[in-house]
N, C-alpha and C. Protein backbone atom coordinates (compact mmCIF):
# COMPACT_ATOMS: atom_id res chain seq x y z
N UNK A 1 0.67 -36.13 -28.00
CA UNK A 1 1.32 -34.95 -27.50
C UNK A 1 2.82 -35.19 -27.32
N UNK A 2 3.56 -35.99 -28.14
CA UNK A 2 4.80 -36.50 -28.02
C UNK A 2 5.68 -35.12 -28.64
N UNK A 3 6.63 -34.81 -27.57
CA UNK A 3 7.72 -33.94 -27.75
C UNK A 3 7.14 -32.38 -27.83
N UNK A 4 5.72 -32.61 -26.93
CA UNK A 4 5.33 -31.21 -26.51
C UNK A 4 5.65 -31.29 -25.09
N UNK A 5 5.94 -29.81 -24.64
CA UNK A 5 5.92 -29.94 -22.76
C UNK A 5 4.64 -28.98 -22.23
N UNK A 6 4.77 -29.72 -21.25
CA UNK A 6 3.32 -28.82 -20.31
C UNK A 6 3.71 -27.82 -19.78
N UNK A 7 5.32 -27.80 -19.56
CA UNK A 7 5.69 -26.56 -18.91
C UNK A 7 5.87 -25.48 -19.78
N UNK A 8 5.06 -23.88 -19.15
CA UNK A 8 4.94 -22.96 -19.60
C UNK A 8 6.26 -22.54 -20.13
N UNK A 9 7.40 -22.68 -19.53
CA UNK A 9 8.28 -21.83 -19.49
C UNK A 9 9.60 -22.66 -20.40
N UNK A 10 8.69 -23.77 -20.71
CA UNK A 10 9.68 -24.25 -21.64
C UNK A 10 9.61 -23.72 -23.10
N UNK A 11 8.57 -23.05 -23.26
CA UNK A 11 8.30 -22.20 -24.59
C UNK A 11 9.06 -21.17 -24.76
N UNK A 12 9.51 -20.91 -26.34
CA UNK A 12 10.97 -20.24 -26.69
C UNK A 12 10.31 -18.99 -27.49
N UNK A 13 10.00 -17.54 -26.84
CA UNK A 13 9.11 -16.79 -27.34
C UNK A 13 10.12 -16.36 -28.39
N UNK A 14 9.91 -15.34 -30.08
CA UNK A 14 10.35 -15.28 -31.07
C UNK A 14 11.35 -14.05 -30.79
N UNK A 15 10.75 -13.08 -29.44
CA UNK A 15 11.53 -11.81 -29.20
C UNK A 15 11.71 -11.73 -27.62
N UNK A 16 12.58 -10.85 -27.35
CA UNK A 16 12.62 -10.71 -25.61
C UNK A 16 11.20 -9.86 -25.50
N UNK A 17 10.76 -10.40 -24.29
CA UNK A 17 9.38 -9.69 -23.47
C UNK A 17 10.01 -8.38 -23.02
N UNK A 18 9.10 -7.66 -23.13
CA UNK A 18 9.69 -6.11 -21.99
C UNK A 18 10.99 -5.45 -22.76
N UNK A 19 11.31 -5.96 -23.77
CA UNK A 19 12.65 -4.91 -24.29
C UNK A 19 12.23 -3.46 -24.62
N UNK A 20 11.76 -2.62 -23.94
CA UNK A 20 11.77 -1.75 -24.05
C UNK A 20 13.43 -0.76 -23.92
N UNK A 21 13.99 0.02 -24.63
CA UNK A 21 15.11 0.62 -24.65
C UNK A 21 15.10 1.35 -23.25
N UNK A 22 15.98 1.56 -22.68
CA UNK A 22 16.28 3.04 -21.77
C UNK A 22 16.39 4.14 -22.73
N UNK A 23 15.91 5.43 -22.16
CA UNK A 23 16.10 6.35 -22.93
C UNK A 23 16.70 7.33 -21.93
N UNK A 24 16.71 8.57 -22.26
CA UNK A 24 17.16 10.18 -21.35
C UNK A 24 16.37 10.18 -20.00
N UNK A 25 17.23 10.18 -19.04
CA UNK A 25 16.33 10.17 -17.81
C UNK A 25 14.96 10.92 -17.60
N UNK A 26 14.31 10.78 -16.87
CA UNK A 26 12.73 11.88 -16.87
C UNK A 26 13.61 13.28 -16.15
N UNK A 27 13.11 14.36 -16.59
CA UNK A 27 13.39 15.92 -15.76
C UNK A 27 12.38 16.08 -14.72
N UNK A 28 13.45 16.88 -13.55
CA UNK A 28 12.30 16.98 -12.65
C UNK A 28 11.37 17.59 -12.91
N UNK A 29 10.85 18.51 -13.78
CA UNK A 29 9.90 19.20 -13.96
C UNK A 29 8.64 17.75 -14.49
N UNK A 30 9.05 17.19 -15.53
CA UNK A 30 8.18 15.82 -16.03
C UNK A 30 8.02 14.86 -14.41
N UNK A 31 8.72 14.82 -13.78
CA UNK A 31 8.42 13.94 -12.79
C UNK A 31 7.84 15.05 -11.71
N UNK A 32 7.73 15.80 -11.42
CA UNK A 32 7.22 16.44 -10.17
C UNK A 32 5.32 16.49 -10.83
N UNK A 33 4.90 16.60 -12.78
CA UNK A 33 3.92 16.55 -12.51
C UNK A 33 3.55 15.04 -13.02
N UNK A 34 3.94 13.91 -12.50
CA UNK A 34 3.49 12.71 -12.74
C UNK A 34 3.05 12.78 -11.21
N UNK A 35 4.04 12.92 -10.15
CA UNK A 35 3.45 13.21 -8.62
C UNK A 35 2.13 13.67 -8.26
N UNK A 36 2.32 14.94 -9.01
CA UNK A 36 1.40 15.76 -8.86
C UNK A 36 -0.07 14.95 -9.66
N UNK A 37 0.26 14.23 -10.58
CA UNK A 37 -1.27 13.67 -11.38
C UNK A 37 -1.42 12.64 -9.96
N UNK A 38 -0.51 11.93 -9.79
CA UNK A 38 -0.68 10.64 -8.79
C UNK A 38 -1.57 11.29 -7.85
N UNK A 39 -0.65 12.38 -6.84
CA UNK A 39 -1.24 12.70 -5.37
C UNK A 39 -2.80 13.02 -5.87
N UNK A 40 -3.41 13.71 -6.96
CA UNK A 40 -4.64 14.14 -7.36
C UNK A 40 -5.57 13.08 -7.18
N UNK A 41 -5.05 11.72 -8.04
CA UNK A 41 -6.24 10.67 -7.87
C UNK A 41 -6.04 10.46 -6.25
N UNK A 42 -4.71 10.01 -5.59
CA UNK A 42 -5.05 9.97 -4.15
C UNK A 42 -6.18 10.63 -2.96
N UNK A 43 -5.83 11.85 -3.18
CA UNK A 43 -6.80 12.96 -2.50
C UNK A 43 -8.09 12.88 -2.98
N UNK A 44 -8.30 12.84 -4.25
CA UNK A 44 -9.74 12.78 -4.70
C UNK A 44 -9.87 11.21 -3.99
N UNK A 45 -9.74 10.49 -3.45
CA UNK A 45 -10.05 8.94 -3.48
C UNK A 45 -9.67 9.35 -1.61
N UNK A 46 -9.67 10.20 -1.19
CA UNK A 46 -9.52 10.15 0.61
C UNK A 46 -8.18 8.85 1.03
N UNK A 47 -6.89 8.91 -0.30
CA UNK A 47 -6.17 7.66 0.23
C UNK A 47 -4.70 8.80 0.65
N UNK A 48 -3.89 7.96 1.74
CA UNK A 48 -2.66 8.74 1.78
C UNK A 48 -1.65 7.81 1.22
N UNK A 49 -0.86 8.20 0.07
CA UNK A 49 0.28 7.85 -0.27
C UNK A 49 1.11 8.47 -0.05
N UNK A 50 2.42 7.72 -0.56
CA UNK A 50 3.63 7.95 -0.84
C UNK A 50 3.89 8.09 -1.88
N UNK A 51 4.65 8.18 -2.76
CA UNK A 51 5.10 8.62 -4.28
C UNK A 51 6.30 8.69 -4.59
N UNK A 52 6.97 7.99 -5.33
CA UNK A 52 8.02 7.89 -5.81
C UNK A 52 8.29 7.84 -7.35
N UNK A 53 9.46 9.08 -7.67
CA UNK A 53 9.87 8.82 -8.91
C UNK A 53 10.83 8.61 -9.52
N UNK A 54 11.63 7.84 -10.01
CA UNK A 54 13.07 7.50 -10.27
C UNK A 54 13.23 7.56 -12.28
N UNK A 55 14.67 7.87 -12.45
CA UNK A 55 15.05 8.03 -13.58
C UNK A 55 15.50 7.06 -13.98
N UNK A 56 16.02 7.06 -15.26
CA UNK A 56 15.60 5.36 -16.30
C UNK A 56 16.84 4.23 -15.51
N UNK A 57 17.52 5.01 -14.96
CA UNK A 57 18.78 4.55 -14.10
C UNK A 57 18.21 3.82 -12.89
N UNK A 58 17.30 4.42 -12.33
CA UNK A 58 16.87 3.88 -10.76
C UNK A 58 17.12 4.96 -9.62
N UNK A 59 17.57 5.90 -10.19
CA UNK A 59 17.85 7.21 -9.50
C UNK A 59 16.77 7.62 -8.87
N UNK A 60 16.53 8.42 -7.69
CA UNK A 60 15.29 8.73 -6.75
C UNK A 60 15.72 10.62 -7.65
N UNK A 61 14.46 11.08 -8.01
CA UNK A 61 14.24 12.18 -8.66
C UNK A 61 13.05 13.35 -8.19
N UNK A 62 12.13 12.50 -7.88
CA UNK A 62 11.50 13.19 -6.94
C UNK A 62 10.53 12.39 -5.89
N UNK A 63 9.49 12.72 -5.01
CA UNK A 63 9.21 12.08 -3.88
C UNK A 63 8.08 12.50 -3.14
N UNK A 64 7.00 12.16 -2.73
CA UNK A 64 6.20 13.26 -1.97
C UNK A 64 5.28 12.28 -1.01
N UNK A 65 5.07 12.68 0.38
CA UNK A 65 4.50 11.79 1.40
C UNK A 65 3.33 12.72 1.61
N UNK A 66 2.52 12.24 1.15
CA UNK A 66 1.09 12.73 1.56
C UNK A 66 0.89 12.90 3.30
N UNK A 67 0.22 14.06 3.60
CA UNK A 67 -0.01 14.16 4.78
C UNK A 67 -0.49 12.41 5.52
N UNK A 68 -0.26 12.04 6.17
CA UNK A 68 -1.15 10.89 7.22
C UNK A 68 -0.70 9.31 6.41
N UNK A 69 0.43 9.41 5.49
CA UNK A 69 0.73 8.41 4.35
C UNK A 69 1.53 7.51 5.56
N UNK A 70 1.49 6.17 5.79
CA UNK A 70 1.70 4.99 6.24
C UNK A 70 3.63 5.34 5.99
N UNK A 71 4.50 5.01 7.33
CA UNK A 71 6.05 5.86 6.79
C UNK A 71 7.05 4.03 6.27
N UNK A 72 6.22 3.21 6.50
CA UNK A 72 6.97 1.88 6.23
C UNK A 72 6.71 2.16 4.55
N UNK A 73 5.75 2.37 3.70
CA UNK A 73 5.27 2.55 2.54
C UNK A 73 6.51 3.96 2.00
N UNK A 74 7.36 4.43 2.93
CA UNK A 74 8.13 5.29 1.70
C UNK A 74 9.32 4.60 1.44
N UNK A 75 10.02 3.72 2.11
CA UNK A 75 10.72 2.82 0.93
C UNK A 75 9.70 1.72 0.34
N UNK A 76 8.70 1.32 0.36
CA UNK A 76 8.29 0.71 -0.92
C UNK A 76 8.37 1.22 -1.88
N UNK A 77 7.43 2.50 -2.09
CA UNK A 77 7.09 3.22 -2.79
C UNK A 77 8.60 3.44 -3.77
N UNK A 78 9.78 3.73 -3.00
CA UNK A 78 10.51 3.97 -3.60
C UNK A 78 11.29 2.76 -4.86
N UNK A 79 11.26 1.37 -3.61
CA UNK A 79 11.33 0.15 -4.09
C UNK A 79 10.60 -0.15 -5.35
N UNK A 80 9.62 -0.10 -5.66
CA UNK A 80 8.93 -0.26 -6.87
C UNK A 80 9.08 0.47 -7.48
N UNK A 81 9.24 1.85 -7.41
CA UNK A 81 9.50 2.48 -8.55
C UNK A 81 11.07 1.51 -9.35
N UNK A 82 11.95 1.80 -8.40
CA UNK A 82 13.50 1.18 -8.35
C UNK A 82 13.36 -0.14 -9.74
N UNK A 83 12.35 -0.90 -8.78
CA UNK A 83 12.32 -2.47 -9.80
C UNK A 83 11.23 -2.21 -11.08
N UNK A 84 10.85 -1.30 -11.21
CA UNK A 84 10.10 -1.13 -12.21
C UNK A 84 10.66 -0.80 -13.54
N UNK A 85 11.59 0.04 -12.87
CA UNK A 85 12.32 0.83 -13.91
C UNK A 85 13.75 -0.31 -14.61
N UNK A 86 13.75 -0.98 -13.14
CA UNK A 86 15.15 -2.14 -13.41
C UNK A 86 14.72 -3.54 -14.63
N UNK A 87 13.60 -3.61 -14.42
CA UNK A 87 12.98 -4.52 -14.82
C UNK A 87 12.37 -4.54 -15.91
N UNK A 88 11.89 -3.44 -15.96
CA UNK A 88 11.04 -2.61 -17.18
C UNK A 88 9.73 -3.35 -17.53
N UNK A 89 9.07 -3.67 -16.36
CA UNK A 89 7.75 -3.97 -16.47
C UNK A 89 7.31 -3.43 -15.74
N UNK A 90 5.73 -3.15 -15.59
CA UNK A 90 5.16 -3.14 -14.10
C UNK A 90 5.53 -4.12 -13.21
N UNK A 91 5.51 -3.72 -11.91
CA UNK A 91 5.39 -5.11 -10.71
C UNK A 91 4.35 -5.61 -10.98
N UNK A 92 3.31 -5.23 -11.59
CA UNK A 92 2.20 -6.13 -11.73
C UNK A 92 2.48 -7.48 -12.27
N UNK A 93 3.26 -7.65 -13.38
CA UNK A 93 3.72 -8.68 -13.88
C UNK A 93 4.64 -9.58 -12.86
N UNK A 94 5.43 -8.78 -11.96
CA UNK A 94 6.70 -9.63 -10.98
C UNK A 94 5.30 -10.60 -9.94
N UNK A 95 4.72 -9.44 -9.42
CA UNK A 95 3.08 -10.24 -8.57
C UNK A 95 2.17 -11.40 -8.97
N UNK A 96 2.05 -10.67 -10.54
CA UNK A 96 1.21 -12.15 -11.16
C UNK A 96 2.38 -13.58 -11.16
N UNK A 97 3.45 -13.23 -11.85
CA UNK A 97 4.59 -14.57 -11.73
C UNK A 97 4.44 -14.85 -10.42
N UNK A 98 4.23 -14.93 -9.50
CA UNK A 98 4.60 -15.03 -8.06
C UNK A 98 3.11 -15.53 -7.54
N UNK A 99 2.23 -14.77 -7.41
CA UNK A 99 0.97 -15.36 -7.22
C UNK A 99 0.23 -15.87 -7.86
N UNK A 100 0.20 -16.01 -9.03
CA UNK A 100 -0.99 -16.78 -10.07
C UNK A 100 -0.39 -17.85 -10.61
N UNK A 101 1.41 -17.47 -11.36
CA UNK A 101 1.57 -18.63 -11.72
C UNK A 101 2.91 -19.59 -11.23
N UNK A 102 3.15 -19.26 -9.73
CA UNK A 102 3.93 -19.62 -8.93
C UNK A 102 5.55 -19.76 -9.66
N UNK A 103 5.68 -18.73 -10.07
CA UNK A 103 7.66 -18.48 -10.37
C UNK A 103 7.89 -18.06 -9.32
N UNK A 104 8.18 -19.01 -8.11
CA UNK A 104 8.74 -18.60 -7.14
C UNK A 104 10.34 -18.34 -7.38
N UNK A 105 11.08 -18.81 -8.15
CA UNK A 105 12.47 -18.38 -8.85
C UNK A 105 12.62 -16.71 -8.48
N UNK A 106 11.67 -15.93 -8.98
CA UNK A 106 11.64 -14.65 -9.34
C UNK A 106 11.70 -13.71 -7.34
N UNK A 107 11.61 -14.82 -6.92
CA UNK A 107 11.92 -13.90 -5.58
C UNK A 107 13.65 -13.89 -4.82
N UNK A 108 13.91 -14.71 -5.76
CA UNK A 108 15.91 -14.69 -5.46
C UNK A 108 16.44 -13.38 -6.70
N UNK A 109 15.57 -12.78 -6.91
CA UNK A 109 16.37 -11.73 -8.10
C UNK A 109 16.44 -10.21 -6.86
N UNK A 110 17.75 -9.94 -6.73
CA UNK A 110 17.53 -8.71 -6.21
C UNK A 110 17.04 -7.68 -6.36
N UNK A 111 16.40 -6.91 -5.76
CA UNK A 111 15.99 -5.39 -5.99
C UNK A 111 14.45 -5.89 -6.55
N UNK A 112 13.97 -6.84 -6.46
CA UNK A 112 12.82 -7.17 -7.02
C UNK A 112 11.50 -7.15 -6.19
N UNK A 113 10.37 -6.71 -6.57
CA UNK A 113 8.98 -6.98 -5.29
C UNK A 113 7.85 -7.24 -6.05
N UNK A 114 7.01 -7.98 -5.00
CA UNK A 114 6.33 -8.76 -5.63
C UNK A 114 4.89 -8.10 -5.61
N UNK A 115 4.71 -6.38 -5.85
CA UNK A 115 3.62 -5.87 -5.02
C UNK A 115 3.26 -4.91 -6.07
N UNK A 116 2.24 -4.66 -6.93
CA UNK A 116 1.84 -3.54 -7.80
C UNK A 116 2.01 -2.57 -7.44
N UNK A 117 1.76 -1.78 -8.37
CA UNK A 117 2.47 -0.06 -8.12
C UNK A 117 3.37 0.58 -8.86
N UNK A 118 4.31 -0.54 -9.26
CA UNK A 118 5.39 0.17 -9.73
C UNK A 118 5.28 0.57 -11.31
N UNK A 119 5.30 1.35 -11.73
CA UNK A 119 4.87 1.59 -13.30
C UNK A 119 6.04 2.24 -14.41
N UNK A 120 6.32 1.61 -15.18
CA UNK A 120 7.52 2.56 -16.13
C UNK A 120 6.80 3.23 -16.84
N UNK A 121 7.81 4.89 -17.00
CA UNK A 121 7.38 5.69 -17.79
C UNK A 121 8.21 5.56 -18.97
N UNK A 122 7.06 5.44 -20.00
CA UNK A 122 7.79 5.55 -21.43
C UNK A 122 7.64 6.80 -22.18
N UNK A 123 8.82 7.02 -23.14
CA UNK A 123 8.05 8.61 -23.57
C UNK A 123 9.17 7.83 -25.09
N UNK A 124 8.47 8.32 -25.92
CA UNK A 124 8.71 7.73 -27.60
C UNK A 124 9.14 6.51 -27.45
N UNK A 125 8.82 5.35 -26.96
CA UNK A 125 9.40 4.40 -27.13
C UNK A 125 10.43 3.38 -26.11
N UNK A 126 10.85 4.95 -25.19
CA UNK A 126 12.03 4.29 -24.20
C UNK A 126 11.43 4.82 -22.91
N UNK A 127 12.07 3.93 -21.41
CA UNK A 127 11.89 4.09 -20.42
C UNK A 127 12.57 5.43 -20.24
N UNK A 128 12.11 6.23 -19.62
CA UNK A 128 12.79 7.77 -18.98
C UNK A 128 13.11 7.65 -17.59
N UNK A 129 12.21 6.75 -16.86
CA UNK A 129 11.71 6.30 -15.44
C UNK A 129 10.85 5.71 -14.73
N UNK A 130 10.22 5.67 -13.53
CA UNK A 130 9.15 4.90 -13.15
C UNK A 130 8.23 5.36 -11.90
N UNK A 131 7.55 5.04 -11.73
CA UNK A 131 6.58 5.36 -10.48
C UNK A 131 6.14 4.05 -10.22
N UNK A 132 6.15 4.55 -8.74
CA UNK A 132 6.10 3.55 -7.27
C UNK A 132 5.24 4.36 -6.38
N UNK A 133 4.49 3.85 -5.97
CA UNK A 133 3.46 3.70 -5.11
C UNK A 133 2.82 3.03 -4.22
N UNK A 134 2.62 3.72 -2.94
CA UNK A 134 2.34 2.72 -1.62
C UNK A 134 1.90 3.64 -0.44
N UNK A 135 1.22 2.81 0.21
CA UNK A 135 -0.10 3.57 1.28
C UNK A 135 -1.17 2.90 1.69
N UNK A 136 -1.56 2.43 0.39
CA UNK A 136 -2.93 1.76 0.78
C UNK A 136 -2.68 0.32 -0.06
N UNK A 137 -3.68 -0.48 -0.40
CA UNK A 137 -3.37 -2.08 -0.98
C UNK A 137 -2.66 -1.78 -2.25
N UNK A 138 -2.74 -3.37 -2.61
CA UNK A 138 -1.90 -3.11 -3.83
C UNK A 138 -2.00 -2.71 -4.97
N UNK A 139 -3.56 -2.30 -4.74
CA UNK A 139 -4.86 -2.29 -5.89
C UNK A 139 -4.99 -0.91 -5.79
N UNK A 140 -4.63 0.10 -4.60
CA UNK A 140 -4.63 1.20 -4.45
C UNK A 140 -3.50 1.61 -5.26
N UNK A 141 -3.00 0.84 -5.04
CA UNK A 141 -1.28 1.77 -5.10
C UNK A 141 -1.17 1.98 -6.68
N UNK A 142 -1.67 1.11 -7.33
CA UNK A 142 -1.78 0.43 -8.85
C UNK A 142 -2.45 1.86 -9.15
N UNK A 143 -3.76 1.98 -8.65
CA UNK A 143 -4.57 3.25 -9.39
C UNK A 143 -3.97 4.24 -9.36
N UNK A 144 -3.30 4.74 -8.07
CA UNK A 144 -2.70 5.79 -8.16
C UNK A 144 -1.63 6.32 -8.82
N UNK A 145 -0.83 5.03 -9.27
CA UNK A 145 0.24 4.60 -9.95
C UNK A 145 0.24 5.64 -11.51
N UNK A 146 -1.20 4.45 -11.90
CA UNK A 146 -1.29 4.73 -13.32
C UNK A 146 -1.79 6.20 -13.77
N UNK A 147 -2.49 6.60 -12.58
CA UNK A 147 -3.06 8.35 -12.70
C UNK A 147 -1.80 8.83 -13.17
N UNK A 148 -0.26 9.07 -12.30
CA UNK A 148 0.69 9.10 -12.38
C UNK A 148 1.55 9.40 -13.72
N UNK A 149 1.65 7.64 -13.98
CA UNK A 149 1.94 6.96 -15.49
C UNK A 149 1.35 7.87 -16.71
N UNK A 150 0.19 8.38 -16.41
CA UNK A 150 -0.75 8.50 -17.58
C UNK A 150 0.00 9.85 -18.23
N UNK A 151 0.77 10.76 -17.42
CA UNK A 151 1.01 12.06 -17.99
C UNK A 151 2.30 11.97 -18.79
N UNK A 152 2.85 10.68 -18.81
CA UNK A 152 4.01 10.46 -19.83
C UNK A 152 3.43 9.44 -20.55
N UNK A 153 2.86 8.36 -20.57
CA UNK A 153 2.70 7.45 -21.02
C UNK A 153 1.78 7.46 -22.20
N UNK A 154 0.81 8.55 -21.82
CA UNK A 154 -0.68 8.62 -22.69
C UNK A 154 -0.04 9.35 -24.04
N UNK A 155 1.44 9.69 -23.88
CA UNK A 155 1.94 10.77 -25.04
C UNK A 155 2.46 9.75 -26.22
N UNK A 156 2.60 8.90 -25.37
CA UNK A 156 3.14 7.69 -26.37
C UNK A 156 1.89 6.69 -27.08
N UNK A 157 0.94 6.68 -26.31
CA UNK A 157 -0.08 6.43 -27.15
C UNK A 157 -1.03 6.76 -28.52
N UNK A 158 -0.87 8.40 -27.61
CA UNK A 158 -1.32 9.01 -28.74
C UNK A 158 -0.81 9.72 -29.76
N UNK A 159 0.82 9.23 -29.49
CA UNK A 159 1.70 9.25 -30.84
C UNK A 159 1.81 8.18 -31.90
N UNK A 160 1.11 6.91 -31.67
CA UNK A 160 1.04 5.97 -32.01
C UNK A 160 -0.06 6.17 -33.18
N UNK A 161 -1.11 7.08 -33.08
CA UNK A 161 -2.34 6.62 -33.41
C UNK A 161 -2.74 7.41 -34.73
């Protein structure tokens, strides 16, 4: 095994991870019904969130606190959307680096969290914006997230196909 390393991160991938482009910010009309898909799985699921939606910038665009929604969870909510969109991954990925495969590095990056939820919306290709979510665990926040995600995201799928 001479002049291999064990460390993961010494591997030199062929393209950047996550380059997804920025594109035209999301309109509030596109973001009020990603809310609106989110709050749906919430309510059907008896959970109270928060909801946050930001433009490909990090801009707060729209917002909605479910009746009985936890009030420390509306800057998360907002927070993840924020680093989702900054980052252009899910937080799911910032969480797994952090808990599974200990890049503790990744907690000196500002504006960054280490908590699912946060989801970018892509529409042809480029980020428009993101959703953030928070209320219940992190596993909650994730589902509700992607209900969310799904009304921009699923367009890009099934433009693909």
């Amino acid at each position: 095994m001479s002049g291999v390393s064990s460390n993961p991160l010494d591997v030199i991938p062929d393209e950047l991870p996550f380059d997804v482009p920025y594109g035209v910010p999301i309109s509030l009309n596109e973001a009020e019904a990603v809310i609106h898909a989110a709050v749906a799985e919430a309510r059907k699921r008896n959970w109270k969130m928060n909801v946050a939606v930001v433009d490909s910038g990090g801009n707060l665009v729209a917002f909605q606190r479910m009746d009985g929604a936890m009030l420390a969870s509306i800057q998360i909510a907002e927070h993840k959307a924020r680093a989702a969109a900054a980052f252009r991954r899910e937080t799911k990925v910032v969480e797994n680096g952090v808990q599974l495969i200990h890049l503790n590095y990744l907690l000196a990056f500002d504006g960054i969290i280490t908590s699912r939820g946060g989801i970018p919306l892509i529409e042809r290709g480029k980020i428009i914006g993101a959703i953030g979510c928070s209320g219940g665990t992190d596993s909650q926040d994730e589902v509700v997230g992607k209900a969310g995600a799904a009304v921009v995201n699923q367009s890009v799928s099934e433009t693909k196909k």
